[in-house]
N, C-alpha and C. Protein backbone atom coordinates (compact mmCIF):
# COMPACT_ATOMS: atom_id res chain seq x y z
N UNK A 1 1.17 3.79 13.40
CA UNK A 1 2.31 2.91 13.58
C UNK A 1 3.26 3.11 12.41
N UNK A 2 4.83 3.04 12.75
CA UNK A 2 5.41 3.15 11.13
C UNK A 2 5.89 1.89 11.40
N UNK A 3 7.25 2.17 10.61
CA UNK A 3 7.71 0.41 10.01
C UNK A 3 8.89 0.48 11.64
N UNK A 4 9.34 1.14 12.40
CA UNK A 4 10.21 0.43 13.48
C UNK A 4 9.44 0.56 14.33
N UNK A 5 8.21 0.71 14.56
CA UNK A 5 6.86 0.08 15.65
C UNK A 5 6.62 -1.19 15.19
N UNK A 6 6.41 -1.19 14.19
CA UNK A 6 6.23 -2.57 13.61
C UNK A 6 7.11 -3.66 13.67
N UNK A 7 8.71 -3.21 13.37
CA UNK A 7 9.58 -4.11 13.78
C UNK A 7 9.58 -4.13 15.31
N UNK A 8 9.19 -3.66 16.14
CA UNK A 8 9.54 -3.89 17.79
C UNK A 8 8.33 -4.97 18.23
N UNK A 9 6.95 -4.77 17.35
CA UNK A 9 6.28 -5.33 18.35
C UNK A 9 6.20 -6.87 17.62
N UNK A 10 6.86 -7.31 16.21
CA UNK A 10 6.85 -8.60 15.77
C UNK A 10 8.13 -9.15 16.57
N UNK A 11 9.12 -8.13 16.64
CA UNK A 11 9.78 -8.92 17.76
C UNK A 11 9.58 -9.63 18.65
N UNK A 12 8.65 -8.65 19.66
CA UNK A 12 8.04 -9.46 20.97
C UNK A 12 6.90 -10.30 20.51
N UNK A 13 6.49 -10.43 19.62
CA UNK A 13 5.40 -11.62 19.57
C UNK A 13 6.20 -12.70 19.13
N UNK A 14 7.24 -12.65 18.20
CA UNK A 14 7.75 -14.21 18.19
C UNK A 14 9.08 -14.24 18.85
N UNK A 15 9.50 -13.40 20.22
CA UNK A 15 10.68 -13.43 20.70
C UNK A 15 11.63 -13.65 19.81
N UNK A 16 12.29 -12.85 19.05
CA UNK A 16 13.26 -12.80 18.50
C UNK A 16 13.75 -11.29 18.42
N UNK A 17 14.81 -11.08 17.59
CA UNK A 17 15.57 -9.78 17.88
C UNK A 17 15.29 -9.15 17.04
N UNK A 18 15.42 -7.75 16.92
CA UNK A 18 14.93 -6.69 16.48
C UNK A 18 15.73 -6.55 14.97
N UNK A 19 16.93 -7.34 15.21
CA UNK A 19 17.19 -7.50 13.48
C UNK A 19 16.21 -8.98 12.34
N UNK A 20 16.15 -9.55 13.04
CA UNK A 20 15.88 -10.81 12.62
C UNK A 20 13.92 -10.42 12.17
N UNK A 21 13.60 -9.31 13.06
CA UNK A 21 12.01 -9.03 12.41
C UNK A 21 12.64 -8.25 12.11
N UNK A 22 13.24 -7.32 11.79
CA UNK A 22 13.53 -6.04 10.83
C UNK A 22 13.91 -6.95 9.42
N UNK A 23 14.30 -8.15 9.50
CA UNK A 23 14.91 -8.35 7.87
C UNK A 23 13.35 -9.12 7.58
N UNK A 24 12.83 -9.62 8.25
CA UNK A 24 11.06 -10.25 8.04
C UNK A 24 10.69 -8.89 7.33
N UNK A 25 10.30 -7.89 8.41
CA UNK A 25 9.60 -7.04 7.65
C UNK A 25 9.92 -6.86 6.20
N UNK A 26 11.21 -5.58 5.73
CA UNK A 26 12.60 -6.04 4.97
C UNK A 26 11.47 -6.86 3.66
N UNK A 27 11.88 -8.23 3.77
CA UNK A 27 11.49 -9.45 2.90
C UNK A 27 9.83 -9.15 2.37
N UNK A 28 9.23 -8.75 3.39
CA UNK A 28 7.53 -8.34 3.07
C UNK A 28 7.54 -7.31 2.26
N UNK A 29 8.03 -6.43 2.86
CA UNK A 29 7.81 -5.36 1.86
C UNK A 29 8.57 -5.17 0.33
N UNK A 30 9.59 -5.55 0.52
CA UNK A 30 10.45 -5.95 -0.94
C UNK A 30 9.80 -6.69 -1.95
N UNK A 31 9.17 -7.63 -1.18
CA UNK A 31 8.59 -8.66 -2.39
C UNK A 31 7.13 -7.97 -2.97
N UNK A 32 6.23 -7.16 -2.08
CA UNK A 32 5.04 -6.44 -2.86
C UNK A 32 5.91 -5.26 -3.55
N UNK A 33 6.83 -4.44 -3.15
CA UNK A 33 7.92 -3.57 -4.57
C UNK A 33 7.79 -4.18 -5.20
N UNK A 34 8.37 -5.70 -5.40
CA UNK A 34 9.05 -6.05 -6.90
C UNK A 34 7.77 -6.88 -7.48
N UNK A 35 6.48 -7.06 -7.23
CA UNK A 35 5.50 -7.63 -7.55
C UNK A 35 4.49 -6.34 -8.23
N UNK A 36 4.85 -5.19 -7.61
CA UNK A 36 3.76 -4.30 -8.54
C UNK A 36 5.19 -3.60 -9.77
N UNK A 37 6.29 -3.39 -8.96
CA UNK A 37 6.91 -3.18 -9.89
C UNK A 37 7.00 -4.58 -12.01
N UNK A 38 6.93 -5.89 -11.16
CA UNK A 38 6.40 -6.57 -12.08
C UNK A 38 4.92 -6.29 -12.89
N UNK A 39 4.10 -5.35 -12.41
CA UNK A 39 3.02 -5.25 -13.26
C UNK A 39 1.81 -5.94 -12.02
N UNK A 40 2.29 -6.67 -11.19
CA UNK A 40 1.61 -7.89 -10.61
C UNK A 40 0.68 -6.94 -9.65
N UNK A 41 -0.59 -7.97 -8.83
CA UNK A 41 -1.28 -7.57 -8.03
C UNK A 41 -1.41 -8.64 -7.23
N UNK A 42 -1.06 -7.62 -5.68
CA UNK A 42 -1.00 -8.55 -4.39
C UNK A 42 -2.25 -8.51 -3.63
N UNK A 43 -2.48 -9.73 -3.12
CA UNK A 43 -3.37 -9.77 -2.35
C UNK A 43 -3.16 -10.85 -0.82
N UNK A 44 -3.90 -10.12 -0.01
CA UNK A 44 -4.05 -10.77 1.25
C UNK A 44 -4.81 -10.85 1.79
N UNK A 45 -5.37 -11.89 1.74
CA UNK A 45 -7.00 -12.10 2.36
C UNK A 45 -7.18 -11.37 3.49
N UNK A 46 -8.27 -10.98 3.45
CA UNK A 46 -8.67 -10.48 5.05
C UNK A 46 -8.31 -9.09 5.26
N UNK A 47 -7.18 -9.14 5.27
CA UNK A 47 -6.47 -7.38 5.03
C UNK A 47 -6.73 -6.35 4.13
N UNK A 48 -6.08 -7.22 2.65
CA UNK A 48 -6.64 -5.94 1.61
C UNK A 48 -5.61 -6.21 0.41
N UNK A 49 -5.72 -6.01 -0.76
CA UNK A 49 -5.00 -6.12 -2.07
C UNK A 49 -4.27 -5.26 -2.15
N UNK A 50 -3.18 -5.08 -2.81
CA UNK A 50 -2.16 -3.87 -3.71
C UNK A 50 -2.57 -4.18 -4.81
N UNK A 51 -2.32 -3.07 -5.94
CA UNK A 51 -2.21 -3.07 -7.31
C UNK A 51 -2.56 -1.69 -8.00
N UNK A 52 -1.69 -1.76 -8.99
CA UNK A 52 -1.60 -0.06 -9.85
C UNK A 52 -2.28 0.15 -10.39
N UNK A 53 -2.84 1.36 -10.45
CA UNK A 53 -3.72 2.06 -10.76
C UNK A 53 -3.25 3.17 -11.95
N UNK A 54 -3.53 3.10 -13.44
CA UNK A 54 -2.69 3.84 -14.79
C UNK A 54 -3.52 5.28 -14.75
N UNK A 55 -2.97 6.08 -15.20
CA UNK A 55 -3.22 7.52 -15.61
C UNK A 55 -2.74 8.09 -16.69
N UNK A 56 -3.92 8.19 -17.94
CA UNK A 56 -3.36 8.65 -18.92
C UNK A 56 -2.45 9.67 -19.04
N UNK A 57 -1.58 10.59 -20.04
CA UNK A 57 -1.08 11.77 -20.00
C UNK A 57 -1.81 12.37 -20.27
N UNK A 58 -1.35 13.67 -19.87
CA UNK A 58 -2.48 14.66 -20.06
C UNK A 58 -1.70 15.83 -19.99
N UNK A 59 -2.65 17.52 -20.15
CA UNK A 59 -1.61 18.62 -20.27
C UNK A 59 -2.54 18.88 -19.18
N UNK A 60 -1.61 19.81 -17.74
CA UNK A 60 -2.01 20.18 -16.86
C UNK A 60 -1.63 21.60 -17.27
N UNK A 61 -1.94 22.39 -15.48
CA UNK A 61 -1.64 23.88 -15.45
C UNK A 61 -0.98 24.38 -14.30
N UNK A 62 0.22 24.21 -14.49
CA UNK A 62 0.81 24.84 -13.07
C UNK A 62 -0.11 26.02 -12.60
N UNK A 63 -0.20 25.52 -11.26
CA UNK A 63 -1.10 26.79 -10.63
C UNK A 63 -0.69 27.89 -10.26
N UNK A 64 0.83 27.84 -9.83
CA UNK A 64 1.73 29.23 -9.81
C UNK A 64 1.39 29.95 -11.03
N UNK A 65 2.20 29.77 -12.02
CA UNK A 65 2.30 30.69 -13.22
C UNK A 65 0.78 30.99 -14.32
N UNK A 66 0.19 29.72 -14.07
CA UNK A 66 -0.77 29.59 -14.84
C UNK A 66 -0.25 28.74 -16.42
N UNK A 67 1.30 28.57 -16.66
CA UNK A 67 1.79 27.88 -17.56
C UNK A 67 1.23 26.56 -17.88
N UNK A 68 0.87 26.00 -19.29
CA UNK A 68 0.73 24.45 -19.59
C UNK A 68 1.79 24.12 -19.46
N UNK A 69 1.73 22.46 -18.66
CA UNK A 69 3.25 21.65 -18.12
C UNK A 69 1.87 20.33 -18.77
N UNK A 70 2.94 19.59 -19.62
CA UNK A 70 2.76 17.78 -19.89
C UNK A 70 2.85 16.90 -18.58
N UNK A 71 1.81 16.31 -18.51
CA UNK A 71 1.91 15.56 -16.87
C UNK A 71 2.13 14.18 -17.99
N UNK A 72 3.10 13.29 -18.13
CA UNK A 72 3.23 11.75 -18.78
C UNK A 72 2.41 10.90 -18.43
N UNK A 73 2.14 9.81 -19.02
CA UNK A 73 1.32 8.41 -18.41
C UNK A 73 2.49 7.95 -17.31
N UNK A 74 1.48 7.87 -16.15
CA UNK A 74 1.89 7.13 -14.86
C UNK A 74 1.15 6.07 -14.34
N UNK A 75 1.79 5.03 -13.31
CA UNK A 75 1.16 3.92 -12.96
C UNK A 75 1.43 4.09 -11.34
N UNK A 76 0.41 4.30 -10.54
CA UNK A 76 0.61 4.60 -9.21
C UNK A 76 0.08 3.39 -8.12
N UNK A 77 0.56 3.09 -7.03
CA UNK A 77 0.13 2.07 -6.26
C UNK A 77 -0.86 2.75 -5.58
N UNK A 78 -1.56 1.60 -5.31
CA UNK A 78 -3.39 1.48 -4.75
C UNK A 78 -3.60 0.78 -3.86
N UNK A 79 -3.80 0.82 -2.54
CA UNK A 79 -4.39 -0.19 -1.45
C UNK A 79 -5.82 -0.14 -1.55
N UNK A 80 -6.06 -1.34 -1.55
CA UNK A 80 -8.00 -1.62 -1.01
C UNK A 80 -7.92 -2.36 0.01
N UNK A 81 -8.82 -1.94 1.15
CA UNK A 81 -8.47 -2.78 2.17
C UNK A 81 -9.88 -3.95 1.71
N UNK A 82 -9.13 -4.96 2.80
CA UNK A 82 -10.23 -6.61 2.51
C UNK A 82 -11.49 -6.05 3.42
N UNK A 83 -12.82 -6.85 3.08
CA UNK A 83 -13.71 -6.96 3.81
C UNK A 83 -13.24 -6.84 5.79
N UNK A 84 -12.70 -7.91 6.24
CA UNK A 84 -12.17 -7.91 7.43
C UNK A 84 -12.00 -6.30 7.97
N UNK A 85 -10.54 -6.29 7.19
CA UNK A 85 -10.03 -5.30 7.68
C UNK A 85 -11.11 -3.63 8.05
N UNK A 86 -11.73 -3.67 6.70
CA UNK A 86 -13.29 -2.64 7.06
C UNK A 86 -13.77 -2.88 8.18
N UNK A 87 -13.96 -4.06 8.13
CA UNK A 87 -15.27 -4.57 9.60
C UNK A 87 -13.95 -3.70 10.73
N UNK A 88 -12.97 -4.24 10.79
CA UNK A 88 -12.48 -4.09 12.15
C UNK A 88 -12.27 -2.46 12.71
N UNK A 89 -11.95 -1.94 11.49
CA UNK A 89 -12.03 -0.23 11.88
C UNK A 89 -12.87 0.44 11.78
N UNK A 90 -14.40 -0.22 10.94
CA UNK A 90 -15.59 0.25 11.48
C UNK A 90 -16.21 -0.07 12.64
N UNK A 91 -15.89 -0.63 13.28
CA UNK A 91 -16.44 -1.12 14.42
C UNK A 91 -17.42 -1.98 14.05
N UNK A 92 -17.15 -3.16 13.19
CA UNK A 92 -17.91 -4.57 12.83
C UNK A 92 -19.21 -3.91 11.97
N UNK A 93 -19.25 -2.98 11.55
CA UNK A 93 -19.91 -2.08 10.50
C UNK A 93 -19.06 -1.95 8.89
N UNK A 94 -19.62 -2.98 7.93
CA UNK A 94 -18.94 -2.91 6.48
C UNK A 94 -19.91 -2.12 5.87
N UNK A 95 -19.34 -1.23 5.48
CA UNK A 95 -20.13 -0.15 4.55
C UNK A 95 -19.80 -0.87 2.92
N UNK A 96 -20.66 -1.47 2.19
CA UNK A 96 -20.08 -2.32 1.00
C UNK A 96 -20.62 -1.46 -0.35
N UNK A 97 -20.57 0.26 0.00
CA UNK A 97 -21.27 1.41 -1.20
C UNK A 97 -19.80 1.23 -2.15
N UNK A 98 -18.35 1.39 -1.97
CA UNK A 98 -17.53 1.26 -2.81
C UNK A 98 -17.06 0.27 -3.69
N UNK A 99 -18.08 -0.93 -3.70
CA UNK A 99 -17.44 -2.03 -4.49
C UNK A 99 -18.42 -2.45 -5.87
């Protein structure tokens, strides 16, 4: 599914128009941006958490040339999905080895 599947079918579940869930969606997703961009970590029960995940710097190796290139400290976003959400795409099977 991407994000204008997503806006069509919140449309038809709360009958409204395809702008009015496009600025819903819009509002959802803006606010987890500016919440990890704050440093912050989101969570939603059932579904699954956001939050960044740091990586020291380090010297890598371009694999073309074989040259050392400086990779900087980065902070990258991370989904974990919730308990629920496991169950439902395992087929009510939670595998609980990653926690």
């Amino acid at each position: 599914m991407n994000k204008s599947q997503l806006i069509e079918k919140l449309s038809m579940a709360t009958n409204q128009t395809n702008k009015v869930a496009e600025g819903a969606v819009n509002i959802f997703f803006n606010n987890i941006k500016e919440a990890l961009s704050a440093g912050d970590k989101v969570e939603i029960r059932g579904f699954g958490s956001f939050l960044l995940k740091s990586y020291n710097a380090y010297t890598g190796r371009n694999p073309k040339t074989g040259e050392q290139v400086f990779v900087p400290k980065k902070e990258l976003p991370f989904f974990r999905a919730g308990k629920d959400l496991r169950q439902k795409v395992n087929g009510g099977i939670d595998s609980e080895s990653d926690e």
